[in-house]
C-alpha atoms as a PDB file:
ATOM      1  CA  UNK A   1     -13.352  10.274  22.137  1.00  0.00           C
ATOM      2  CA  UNK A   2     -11.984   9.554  25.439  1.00  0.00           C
ATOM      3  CA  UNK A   3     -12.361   6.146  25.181  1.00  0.00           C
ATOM      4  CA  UNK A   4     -10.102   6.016  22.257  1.00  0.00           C
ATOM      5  CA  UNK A   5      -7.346   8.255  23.828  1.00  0.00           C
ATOM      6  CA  UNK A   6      -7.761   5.727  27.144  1.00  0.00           C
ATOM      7  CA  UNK A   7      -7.563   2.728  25.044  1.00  0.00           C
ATOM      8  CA  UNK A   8      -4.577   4.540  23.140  1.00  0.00           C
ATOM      9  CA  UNK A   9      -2.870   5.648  25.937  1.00  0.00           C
ATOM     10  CA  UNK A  10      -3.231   1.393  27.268  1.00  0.00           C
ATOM     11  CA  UNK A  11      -1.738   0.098  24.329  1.00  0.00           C
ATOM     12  CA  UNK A  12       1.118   2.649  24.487  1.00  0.00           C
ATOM     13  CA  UNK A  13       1.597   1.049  28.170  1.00  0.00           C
ATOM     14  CA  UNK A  14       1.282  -2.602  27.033  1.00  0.00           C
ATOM     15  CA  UNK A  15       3.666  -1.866  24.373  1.00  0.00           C
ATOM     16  CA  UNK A  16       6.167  -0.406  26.088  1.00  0.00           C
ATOM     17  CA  UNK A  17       6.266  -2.595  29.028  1.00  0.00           C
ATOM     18  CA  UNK A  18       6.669  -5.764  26.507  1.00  0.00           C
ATOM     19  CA  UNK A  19       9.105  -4.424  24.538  1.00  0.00           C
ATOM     20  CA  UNK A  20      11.209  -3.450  27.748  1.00  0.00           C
ATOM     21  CA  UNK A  21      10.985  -6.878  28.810  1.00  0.00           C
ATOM     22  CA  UNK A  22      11.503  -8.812  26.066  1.00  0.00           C
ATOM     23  CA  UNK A  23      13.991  -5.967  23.945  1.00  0.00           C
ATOM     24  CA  UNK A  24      15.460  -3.790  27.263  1.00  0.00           C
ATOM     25  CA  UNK A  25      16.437  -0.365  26.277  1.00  0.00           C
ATOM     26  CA  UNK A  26      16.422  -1.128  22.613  1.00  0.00           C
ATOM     27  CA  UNK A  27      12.823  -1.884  22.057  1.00  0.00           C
ATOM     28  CA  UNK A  28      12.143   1.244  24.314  1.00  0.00           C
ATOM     29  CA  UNK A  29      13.898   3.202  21.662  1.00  0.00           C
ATOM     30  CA  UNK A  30      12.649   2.208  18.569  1.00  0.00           C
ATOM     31  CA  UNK A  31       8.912   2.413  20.323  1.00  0.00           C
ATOM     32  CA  UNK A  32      10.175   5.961  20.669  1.00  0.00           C
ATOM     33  CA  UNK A  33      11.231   6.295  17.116  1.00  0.00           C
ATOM     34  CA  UNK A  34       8.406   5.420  15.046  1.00  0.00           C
ATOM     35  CA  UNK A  35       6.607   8.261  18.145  1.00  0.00           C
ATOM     36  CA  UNK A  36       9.015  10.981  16.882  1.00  0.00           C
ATOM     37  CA  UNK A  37       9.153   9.562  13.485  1.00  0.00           C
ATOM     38  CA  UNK A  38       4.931  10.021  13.373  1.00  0.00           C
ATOM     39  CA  UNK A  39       4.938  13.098  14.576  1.00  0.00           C
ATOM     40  CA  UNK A  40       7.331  14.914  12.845  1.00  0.00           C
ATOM     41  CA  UNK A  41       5.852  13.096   9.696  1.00  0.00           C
ATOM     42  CA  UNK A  42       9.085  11.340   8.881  1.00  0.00           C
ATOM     43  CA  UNK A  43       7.300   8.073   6.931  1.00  0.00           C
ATOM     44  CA  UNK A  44      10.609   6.661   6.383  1.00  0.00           C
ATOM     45  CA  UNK A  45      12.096   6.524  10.167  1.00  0.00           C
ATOM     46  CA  UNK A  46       8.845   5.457  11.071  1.00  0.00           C
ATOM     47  CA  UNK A  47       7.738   2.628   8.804  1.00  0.00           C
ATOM     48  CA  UNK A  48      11.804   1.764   9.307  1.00  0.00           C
ATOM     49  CA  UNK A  49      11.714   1.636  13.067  1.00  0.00           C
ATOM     50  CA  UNK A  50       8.586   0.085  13.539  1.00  0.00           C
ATOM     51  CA  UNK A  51       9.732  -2.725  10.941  1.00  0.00           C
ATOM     52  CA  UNK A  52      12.827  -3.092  12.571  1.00  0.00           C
ATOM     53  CA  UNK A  53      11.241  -3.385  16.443  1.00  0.00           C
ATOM     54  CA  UNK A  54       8.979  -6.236  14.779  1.00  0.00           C
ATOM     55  CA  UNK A  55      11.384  -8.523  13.651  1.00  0.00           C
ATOM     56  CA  UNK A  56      13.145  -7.846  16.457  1.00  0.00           C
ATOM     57  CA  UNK A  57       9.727  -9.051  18.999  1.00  0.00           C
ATOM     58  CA  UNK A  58       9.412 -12.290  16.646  1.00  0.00           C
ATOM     59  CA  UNK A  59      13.179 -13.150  17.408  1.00  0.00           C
ATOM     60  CA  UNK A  60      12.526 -12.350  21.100  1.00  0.00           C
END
């Protein structure tokens, strides 16, 4: 169980960190999104975010 929230809490790191440097302050903000999105169990801002902030990394 810790493992999981370590390796969890890494990949939230990674992913912010390359979407700040390849996106800036938008990529930051959609990673934040699809968080609030999940946990207010809002499947639509979500899935919408998180589609959005990936065709925005391939364009990067």
């Amino acid at each position: 169980m810790l493992l999981l929230q370590i390796t969890r809490g890494l990949l939230e790191l990674f992913l912010g960190m390359q979407a700040q440097t390849k996106l800036g302050v938008v990529g930051v903000l959609l990673l934040l999104a699809v968080g609030v999105g999940m946990r207010a169990q809002r499947a639509g801002l979500a899935v919408g975010a998180a589609v959005l902030f990936t065709l925005l990394m391939i364009h990067a």
